[in-house]
Protein backbone atom coordinates (compact mmCIF):
# COMPACT_ATOMS: atom_id res chain seq x y z
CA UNK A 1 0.00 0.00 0.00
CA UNK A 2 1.30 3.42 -1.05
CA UNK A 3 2.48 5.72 1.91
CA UNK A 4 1.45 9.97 2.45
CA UNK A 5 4.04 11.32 5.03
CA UNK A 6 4.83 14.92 4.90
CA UNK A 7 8.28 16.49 6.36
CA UNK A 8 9.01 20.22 7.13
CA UNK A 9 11.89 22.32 5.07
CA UNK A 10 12.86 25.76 4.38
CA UNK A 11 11.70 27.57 1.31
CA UNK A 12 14.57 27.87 -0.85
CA UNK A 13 13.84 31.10 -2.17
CA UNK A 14 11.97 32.96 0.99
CA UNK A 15 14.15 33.40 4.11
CA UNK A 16 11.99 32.31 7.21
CA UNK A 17 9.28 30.54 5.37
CA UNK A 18 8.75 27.07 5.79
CA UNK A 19 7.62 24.46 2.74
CA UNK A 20 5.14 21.31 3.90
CA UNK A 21 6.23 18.32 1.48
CA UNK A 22 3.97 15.76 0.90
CA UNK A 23 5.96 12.50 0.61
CA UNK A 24 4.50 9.21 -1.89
CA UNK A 25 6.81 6.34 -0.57
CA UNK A 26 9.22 8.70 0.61
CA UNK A 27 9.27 11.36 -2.73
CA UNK A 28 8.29 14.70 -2.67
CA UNK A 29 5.02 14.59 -5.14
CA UNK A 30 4.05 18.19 -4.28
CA UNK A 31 4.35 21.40 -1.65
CA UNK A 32 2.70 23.45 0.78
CA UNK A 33 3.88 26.94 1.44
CA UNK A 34 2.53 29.96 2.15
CA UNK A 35 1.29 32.95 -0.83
CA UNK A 36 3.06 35.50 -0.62
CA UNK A 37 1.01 37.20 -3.29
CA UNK A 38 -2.49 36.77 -1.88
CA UNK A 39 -2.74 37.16 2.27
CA UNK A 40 -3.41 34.98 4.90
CA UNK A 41 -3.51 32.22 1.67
CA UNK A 42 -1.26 29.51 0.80
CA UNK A 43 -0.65 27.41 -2.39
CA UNK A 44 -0.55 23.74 -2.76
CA UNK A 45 2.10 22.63 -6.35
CA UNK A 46 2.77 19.85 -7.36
CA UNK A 47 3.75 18.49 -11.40
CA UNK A 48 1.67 14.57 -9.91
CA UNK A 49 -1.45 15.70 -9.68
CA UNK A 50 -3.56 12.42 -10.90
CA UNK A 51 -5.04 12.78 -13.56
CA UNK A 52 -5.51 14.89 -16.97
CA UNK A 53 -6.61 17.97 -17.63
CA UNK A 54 -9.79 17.82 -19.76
CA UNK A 55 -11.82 19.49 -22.03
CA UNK A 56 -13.30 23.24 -19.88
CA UNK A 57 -11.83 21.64 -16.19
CA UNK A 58 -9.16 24.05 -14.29
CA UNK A 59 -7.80 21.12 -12.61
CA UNK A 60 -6.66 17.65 -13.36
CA UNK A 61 -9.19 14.89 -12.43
CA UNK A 62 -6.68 14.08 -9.98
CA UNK A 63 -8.15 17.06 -7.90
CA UNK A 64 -11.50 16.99 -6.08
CA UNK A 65 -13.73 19.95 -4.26
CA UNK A 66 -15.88 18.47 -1.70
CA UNK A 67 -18.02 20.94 -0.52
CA UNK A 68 -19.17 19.18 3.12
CA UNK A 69 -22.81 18.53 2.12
CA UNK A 70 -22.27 14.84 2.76
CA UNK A 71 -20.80 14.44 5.95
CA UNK A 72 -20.92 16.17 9.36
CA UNK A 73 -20.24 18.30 10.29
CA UNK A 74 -20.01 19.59 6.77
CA UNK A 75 -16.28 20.90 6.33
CA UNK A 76 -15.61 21.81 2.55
CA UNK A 77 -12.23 19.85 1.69
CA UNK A 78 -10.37 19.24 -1.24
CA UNK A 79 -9.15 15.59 -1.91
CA UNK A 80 -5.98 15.09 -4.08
CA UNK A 81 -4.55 11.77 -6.16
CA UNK A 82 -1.11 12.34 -6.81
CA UNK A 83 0.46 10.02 -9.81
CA UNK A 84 4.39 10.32 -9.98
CA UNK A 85 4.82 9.61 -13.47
CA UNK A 86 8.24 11.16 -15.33
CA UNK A 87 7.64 14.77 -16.92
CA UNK A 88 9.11 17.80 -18.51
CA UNK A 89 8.04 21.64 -18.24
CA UNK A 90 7.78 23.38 -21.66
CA UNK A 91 6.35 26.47 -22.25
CA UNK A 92 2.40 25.30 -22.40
CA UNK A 93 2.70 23.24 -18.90
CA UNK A 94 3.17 19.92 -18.35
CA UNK A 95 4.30 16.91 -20.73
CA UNK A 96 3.63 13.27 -18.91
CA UNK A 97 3.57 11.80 -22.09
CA UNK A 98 7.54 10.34 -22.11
């Protein structure tokens, strides 16, 4: 069975900020840090989100919003399937396809 753990580390390029990784088996598949651009906000990146993007979605189908309705007490959450395929960044985004 596939293993989440999560480990603390400075942000490489903010001084004083720290970066959550979220671990698959022991590799970083994505990061938690605060935004510096937007307040009291923080942004979650990662290159293994599951899934594709598809036609009119903003995020892979790898990346769920649960909006609380069906549980209780009803916390909105959003659930996230990472898949740690090989990639390369080119100018348009992400290419899994190698």
């Amino acid at each position: 069975m596939d293993k989440i753990s999560f480990r603390t580390v400075p942000h490489t390029a903010r001084p004083g900020v720290e970066v959550l990784e979220i671990l698959l088996n022991g590799k970083m598949v994505a990061a938690i840090y605060p935004d510096a651009a937007v307040p009291k906000s923080i942004k979650i990146v990662s290159a293994h989100f599951g899934g594709d993007l598809t036609q009119g979605n903003r995020f892979p189908d790898g990346v769920k919003m649960d909006t609380g309705e069906r549980v209780s007490p009803p916390i909105p959450a959003v659930h996230i399937t990472f898949d740690p395929r090989r990639y390369r960044m080119t100018p348009t985004g992400i290419d899994r396809s190698s």
